[in-house]
Protein backbone atom coordinates (compact mmCIF):
# COMPACT_ATOMS: atom_id res chain seq x y z
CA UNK A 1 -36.81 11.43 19.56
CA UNK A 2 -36.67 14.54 17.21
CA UNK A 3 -38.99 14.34 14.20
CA UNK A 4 -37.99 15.02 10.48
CA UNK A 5 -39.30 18.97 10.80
CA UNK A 6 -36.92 19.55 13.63
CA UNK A 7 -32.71 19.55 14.41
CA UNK A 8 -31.41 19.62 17.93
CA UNK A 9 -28.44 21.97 17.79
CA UNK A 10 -27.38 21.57 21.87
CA UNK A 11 -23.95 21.54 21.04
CA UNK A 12 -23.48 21.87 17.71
CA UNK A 13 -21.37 24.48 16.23
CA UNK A 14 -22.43 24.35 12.31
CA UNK A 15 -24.85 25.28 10.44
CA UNK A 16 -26.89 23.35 9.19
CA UNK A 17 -29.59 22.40 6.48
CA UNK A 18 -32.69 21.60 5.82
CA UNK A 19 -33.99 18.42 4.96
CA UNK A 20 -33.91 17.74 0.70
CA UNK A 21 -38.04 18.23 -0.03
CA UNK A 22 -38.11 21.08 -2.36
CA UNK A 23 -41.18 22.95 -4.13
CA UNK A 24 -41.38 24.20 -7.87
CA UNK A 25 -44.25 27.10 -6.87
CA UNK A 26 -43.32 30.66 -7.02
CA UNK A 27 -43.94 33.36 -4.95
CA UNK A 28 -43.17 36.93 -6.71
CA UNK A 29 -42.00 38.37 -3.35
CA UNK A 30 -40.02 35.39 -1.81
CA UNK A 31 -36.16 34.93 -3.32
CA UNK A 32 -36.26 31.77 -5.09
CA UNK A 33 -33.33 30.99 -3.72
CA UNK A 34 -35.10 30.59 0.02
CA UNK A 35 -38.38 28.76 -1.47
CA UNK A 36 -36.98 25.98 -2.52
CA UNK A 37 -36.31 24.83 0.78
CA UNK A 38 -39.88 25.52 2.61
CA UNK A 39 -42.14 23.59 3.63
CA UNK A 40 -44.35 22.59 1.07
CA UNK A 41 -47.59 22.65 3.86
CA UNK A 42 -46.36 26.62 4.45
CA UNK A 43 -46.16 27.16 0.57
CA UNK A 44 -49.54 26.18 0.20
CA UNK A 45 -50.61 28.17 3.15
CA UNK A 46 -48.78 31.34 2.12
CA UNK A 47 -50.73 31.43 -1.58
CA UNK A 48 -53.95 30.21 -0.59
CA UNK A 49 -54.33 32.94 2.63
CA UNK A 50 -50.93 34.94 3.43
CA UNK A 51 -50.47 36.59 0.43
CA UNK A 52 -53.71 37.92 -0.02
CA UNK A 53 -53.50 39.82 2.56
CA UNK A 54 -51.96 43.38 3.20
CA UNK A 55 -48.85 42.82 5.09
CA UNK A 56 -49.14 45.29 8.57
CA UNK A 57 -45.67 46.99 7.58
CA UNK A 58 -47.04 48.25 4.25
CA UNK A 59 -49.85 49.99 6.29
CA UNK A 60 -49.40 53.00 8.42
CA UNK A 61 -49.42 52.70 12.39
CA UNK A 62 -52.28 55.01 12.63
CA UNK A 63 -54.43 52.26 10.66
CA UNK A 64 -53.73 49.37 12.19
CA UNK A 65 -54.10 50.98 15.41
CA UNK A 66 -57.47 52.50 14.42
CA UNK A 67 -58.66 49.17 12.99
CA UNK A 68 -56.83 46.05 14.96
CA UNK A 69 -59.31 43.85 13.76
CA UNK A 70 -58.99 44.62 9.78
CA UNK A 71 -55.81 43.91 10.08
CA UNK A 72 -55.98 40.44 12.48
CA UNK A 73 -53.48 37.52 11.64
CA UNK A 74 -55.71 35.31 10.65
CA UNK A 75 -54.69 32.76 13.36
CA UNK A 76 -55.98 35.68 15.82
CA UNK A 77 -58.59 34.75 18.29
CA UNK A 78 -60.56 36.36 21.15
CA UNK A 79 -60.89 34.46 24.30
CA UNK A 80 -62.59 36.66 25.89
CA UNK A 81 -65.40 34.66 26.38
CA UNK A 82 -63.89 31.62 27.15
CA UNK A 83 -64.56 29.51 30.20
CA UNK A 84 -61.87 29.89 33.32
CA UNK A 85 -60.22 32.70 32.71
CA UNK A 86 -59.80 35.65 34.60
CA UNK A 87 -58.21 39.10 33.68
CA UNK A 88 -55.86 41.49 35.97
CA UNK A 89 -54.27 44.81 35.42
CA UNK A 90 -51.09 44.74 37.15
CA UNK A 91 -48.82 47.74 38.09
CA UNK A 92 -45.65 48.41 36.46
CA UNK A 93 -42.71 50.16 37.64
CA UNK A 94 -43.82 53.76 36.40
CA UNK A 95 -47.59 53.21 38.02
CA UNK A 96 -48.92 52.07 34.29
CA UNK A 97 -51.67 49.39 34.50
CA UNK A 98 -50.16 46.39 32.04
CA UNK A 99 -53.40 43.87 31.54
CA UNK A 100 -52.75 40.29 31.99
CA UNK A 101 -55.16 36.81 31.01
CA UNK A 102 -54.99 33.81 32.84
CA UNK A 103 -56.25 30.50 31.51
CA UNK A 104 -56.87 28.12 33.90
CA UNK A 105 -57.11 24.05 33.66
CA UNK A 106 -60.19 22.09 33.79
CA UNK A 107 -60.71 21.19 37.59
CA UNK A 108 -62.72 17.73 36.45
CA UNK A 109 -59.45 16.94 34.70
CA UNK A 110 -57.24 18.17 36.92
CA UNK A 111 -57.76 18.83 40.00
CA UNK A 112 -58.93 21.83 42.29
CA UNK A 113 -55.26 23.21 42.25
CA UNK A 114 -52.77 24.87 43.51
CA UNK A 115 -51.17 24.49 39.62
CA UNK A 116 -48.16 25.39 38.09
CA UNK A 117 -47.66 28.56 36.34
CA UNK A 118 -46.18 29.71 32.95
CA UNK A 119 -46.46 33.28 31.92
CA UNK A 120 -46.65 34.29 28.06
CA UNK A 121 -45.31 37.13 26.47
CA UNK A 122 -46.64 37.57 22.71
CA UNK A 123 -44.43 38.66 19.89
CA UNK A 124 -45.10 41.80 17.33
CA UNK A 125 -41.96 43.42 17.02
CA UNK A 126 -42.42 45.60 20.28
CA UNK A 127 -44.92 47.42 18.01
CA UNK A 128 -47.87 44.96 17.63
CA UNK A 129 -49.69 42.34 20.37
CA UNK A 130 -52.62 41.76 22.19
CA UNK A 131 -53.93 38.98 24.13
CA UNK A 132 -55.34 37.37 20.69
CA UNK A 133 -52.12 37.16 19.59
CA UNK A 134 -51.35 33.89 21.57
CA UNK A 135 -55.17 33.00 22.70
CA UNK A 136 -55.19 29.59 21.35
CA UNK A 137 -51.84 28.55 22.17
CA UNK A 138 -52.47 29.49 25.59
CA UNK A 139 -55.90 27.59 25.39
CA UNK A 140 -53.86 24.51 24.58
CA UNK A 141 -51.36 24.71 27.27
CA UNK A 142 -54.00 25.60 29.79
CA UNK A 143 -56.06 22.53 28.39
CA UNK A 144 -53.22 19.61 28.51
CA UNK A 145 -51.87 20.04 31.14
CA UNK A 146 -52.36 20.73 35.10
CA UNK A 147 -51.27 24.69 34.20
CA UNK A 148 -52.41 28.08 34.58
CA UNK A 149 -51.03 30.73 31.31
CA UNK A 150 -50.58 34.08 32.15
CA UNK A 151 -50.79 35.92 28.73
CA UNK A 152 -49.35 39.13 29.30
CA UNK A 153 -50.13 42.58 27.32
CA UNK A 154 -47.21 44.49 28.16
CA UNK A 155 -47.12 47.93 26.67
CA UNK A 156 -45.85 48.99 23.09
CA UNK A 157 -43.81 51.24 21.00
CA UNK A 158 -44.44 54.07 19.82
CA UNK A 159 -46.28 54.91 22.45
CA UNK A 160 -44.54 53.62 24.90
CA UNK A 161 -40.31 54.18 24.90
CA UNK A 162 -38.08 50.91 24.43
CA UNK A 163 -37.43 49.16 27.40
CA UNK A 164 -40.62 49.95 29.86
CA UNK A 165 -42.29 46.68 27.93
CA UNK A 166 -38.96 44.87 30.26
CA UNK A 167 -40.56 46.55 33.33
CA UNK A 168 -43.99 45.51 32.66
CA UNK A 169 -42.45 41.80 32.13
CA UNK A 170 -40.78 41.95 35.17
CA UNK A 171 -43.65 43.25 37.42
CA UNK A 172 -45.87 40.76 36.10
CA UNK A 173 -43.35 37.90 37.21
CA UNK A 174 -42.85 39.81 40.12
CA UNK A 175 -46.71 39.65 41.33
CA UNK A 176 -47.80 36.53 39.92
CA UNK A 177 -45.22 35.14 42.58
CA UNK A 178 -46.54 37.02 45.13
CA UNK A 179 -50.11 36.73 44.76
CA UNK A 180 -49.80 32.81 44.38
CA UNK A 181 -52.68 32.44 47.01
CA UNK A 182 -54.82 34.70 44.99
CA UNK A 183 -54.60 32.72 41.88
CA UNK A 184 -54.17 29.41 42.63
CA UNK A 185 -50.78 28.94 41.54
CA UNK A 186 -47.27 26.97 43.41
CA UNK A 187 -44.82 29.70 43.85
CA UNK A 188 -42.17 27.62 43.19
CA UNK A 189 -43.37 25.99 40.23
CA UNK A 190 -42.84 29.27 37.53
CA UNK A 191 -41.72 29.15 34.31
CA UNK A 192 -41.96 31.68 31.20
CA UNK A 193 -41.49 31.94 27.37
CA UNK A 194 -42.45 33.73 24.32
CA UNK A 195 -42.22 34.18 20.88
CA UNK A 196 -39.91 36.32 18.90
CA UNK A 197 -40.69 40.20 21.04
CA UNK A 198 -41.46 37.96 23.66
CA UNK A 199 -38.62 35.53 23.64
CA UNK A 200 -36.57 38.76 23.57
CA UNK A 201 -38.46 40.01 27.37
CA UNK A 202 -37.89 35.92 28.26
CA UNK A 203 -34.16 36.11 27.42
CA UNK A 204 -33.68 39.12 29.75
CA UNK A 205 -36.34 38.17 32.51
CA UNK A 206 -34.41 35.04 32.96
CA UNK A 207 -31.02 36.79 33.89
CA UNK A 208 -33.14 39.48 35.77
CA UNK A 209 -34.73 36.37 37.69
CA UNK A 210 -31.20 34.73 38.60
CA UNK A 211 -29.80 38.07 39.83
CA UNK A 212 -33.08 38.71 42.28
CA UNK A 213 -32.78 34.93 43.69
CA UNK A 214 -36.70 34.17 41.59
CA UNK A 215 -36.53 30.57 40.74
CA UNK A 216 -37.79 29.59 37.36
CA UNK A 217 -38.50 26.02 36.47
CA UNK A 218 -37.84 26.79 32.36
CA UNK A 219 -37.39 29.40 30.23
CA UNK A 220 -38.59 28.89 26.31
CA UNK A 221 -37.52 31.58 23.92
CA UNK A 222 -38.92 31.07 20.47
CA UNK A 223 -37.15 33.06 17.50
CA UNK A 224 -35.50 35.45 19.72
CA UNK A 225 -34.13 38.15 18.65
CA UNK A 226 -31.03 38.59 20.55
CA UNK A 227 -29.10 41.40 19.25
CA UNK A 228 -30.43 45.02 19.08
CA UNK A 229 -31.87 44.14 15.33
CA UNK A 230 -34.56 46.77 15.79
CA UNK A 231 -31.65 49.67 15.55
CA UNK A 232 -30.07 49.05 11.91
CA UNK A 233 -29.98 50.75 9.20
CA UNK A 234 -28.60 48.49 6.69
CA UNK A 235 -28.17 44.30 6.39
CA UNK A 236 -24.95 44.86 6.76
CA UNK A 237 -24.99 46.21 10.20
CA UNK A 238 -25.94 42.53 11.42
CA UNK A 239 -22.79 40.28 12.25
CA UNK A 240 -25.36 37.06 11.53
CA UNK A 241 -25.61 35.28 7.92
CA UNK A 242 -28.49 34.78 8.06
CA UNK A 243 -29.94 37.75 8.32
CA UNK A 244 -28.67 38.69 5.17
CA UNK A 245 -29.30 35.31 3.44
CA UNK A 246 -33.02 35.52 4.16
CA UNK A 247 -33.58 39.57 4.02
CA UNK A 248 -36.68 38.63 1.60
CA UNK A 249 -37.85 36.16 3.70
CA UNK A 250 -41.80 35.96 3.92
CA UNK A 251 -43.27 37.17 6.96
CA UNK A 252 -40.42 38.17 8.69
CA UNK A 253 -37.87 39.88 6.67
CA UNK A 254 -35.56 43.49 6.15
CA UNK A 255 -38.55 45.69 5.24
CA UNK A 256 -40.70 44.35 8.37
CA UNK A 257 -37.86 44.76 10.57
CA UNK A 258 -36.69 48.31 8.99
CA UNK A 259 -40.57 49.38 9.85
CA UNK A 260 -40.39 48.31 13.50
CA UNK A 261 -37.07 50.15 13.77
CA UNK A 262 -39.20 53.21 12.95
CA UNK A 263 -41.14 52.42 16.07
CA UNK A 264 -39.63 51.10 18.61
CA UNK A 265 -36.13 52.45 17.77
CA UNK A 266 -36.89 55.86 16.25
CA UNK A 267 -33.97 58.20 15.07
CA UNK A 268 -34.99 60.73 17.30
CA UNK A 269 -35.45 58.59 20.50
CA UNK A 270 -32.34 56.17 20.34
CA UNK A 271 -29.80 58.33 22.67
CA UNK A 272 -32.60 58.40 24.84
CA UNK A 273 -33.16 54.99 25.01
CA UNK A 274 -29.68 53.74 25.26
CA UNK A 275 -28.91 56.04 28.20
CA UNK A 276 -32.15 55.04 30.35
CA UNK A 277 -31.40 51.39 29.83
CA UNK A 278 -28.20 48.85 30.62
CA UNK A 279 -26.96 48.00 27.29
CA UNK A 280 -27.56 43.96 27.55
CA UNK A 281 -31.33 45.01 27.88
CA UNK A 282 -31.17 46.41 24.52
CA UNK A 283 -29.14 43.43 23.11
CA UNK A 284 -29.54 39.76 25.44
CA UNK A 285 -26.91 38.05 23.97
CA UNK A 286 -24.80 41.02 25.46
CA UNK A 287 -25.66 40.14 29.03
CA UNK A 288 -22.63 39.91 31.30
CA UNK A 289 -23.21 36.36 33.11
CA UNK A 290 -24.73 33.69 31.56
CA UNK A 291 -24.27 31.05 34.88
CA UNK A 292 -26.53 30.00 37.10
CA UNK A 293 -29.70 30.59 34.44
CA UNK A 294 -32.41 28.33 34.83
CA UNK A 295 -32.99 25.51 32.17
CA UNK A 296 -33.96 26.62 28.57
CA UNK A 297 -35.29 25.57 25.71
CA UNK A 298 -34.87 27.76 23.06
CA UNK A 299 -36.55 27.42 19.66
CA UNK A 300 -35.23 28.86 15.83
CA UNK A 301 -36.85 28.57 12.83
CA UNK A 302 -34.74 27.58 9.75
CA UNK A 303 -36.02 30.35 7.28
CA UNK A 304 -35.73 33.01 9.53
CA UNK A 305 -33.60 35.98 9.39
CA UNK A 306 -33.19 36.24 12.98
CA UNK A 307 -32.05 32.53 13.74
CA UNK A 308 -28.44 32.76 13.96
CA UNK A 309 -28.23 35.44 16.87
CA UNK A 310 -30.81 33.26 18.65
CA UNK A 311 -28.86 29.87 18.60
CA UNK A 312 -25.44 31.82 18.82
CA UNK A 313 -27.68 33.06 21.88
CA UNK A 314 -28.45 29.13 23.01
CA UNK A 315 -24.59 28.42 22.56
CA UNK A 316 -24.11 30.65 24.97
CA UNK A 317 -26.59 28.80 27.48
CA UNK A 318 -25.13 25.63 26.56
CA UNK A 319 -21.03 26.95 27.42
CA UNK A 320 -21.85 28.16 30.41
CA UNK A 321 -24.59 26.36 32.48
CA UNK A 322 -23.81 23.13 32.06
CA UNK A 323 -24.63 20.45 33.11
CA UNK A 324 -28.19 22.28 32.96
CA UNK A 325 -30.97 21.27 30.92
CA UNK A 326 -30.18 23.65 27.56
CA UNK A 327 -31.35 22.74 23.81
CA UNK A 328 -31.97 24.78 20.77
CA UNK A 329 -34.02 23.23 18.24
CA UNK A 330 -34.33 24.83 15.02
CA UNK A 331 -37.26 23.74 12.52
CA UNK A 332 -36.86 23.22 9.36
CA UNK A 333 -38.22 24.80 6.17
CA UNK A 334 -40.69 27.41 8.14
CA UNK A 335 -39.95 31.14 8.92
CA UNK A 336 -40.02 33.55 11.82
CA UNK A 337 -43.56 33.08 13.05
CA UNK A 338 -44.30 29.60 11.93
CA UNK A 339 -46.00 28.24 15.14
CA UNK A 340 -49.07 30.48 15.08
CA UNK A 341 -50.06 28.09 11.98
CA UNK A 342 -51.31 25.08 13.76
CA UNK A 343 -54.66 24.63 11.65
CA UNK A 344 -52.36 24.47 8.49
CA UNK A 345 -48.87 23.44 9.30
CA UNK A 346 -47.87 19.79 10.98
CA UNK A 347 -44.19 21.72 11.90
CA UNK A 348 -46.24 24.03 14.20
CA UNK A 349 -48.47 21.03 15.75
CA UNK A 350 -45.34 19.51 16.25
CA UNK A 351 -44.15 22.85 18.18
CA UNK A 352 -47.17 22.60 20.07
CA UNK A 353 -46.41 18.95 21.20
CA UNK A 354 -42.47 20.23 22.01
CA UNK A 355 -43.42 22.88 24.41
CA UNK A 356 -46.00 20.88 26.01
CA UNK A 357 -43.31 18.22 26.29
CA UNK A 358 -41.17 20.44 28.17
CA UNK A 359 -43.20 21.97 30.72
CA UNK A 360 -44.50 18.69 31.67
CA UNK A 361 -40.91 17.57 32.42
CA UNK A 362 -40.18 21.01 33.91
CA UNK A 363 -43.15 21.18 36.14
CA UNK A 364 -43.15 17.99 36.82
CA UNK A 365 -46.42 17.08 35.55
C-alpha cells in the first residue's frame, strides 16, 4: 500500500503531481513557484537549520577538503566507534586502496550468520562522501534486519579522474563475493544501492554484474542521475523538464551541479575522460542492453531536478525486463537528498521503511 508522500510510477508514462498541501513561507533563494508544493515538514526544516548554513558549492574545494567537519551535513555521523563493525581497504583496478565499513547485525537478534549482504555507495556529486555520509542509514539497515552494509568510500574527483570511482565500485562487489567466508556473508544473497553519485555507480554496476554472470538479488538507485548531467554548460543542454523547471531548487539545483561539473568534469580533462571510458559509463541510461538486469527499485524525488532522467531511466527497466520485479517511486514534495532527513522529515522515515521493505522481500528475510 503506497502512503500519501509517495506515487508508484511502474508503468506510468505521465507526469505527475504532487499532492494539493501547499505552504505560504518564503524562502529568498527557492522559486516560489517550486515552494508551494513542498513539504511543509522540509520547509520548516530548511529555515530552522538548512539555510543557515553555508552551502558546500559556495565554498572552495580546498576548504572543505581542509575542514570536512566545518562543513558536515548536519545529518553526518561517525560510526567509527560503533559496535560490530569492521573496516577493509580493498584494491581497485589501478592498485589504489578504496576503504570500505561493514555493519553487521546483532547476533542475539539474529543469529550467528552467514547473512545477506547489501553494499552502499554514498552520494556527493562524485566530489564529496565519506563513510558519515550514510552512517546511520546503514546503522538502520544493519539493525532491522538479518544484514551486513558494506558502506563503500570509493575515490573522488578532482583528485581522482571520472570513471575510476566505477572501478572501485566494481572491485568492491567483486571481493565482497569472494571473500564471503571472511565476512560472514551468503554469496548468493548480494544486493546494492545508493543515493544520487551512488545510484549513478548502482545503475552501471548492475549491467556490469549481468554481463560478468554476478547475481544480484536487488538493485535500489535513489535520485540517480542518469545522463552525463555533470558535463553541461547550460539548462538547456538537458533533454529533461525538469531539470529546467526546478534549476533553483534547494539543495540540489543548477549552481550545485555547475560546481561539480568543475570537478569531476573539468574543461580541461573531458576528452580525456570520454576516451578512457565506454560512453554508457558516462551516461547509464545510454547503456546498450537493458535485459536480463536484476530486480530494481528505483527511487525519485518530486522536487528534484534530476528526476525525470531517473524514472525515464526506470521506464527503461520496466520495457525491457519484464516480468521482473521493477518500480519507481517518486516522493512527493521533497528534493534531491531528502532521505538523509529522518530526525525531521516523516517522507524520509517512510523511505527508510521502503528500502527495508524491499530487501526483506529480496533477501528473503
Amino acid at each position: 500500500m503506497l502512503k500519501p508522500s509517495e506515487i508508484s510510477l511502474i508503468m506510468t508514462p505521465t507526469i505527475l503531481q504532487a499532492d494539493d498541501t501547499k505552504v505560504s513561507s518564503s524562502i529568498s533563494s527557492v522559486d516560489p513557484n517550486i515552494l508551494q508544493n513542498m513539504d511543509p515538514e522540509f520547509i520548516s526544516f530548511y529555515e530552522e537549520v538548512l539555510a543557515k548554513s553555508k552551502p558546500t558549492h559556495e565554498v572552495p574545494i580546498e576548504e572543505v577538503r581542509a575542514n570536512p567537519s566545518k562543513y558536515a551535513a548536519v545529518w553526518a555521523y561517525d560510526s567509527k566507534d560503533e559496535p560490530r563493525i569492521q573496516n577493509y581497504d580493498i584494491e581497485s583496478k589501478d592498485g589504489a586502496l578504496v576503504p570500505i565499513r561493514c555493519y553487521y547485525p546483532d547476533p542475539a537478534k539474529f543469529g550467528l550468520g552467514p547473512y545477506s549482504v547489501h553494499i552502499n555507495f554514498h552520494g556527493g556529486g562524485f566530489v564529496f562522501g565519506s563513510f558519515h555520509a550514510d552512517a546511520k542509514f546503514c546503522m538502520t539497515l544493519r539493525d532491522r534486519l538479518s544484514l551486513v552494509v558494506v558502506d563503500v568510500n570509493y575515490r573522488h574527483c578532482p583528485e581522482t579522474i571520472m570513471g575510476k570511482n566505477i572501478e572501485d565500485a566494481w572491485a568492491v562487489l567483486s571481493w565482497v563475493r569472494d571473500s564471503s567466508g571472511k565476512l560472514n556473508i551468503i554469496k548468493s544473497s548480494v544486493s546494492l544501492g545508493g543515493i544520487s553519485a551512488g545510484g549513478y555507480l548502482s545503475c552501471i554496476l548492475q549491467h556490469l554484474a549481468r554481463d560478468d554472470n554476478v547475481p544480484l538479488k536487488l538493485v535500489i538507485p535513489a535520485v540517480p542521475p542518469v545522463t552525463d548531467c555533470c558535463s553541461y554548460k547550460k539548462l538547456e543542454d538537458s533533454p529533461y523538464e525538469s531539470f529546467r523547471r526546478y534549476s533553483r531548487a534547494p539543495l540540489l539545483n543548477w549552481a550545485r551541479l555547475s560546481y561539480f561539473q568543475q570537478y569531476a568534469f573539468p574543461d580541461d580533462k573531458v576528452d580525456e575522460i570520454r576516451s578512457l571510458w565506454p560512453e554508457w559509463w558516462l551516461a547509464p541510461i545510454k547503456a546498450p542492453n537493458f535485459t536480463n538486469l536484476c530486480d530494481t527499485f528505483l527511487i525519485t524525488a518530486e522536487i528534484d531536478p534530476l528526476r525525470d532522467e531517473g524514472e525515464d531511466y526506470g521506464k527503461k527497466l520496466v520495457a525491457a525486463a519484464l516480468p521482473t520485479i521493477n518500480e519507481v517511486l517518486r516522493y512527493l514534495g521533497v528534493p534531491h537528498p531528502f532521505m538523509h532527513m529522518t530526525d525531521y522529515l516523516q517522507k524520509a522515515r517512510d523511505y527508510d521503511e521502503d528500502i527495508i521493505s524491499a530487501l526483506k522481500a529480496a533477501h528473503g528475510l
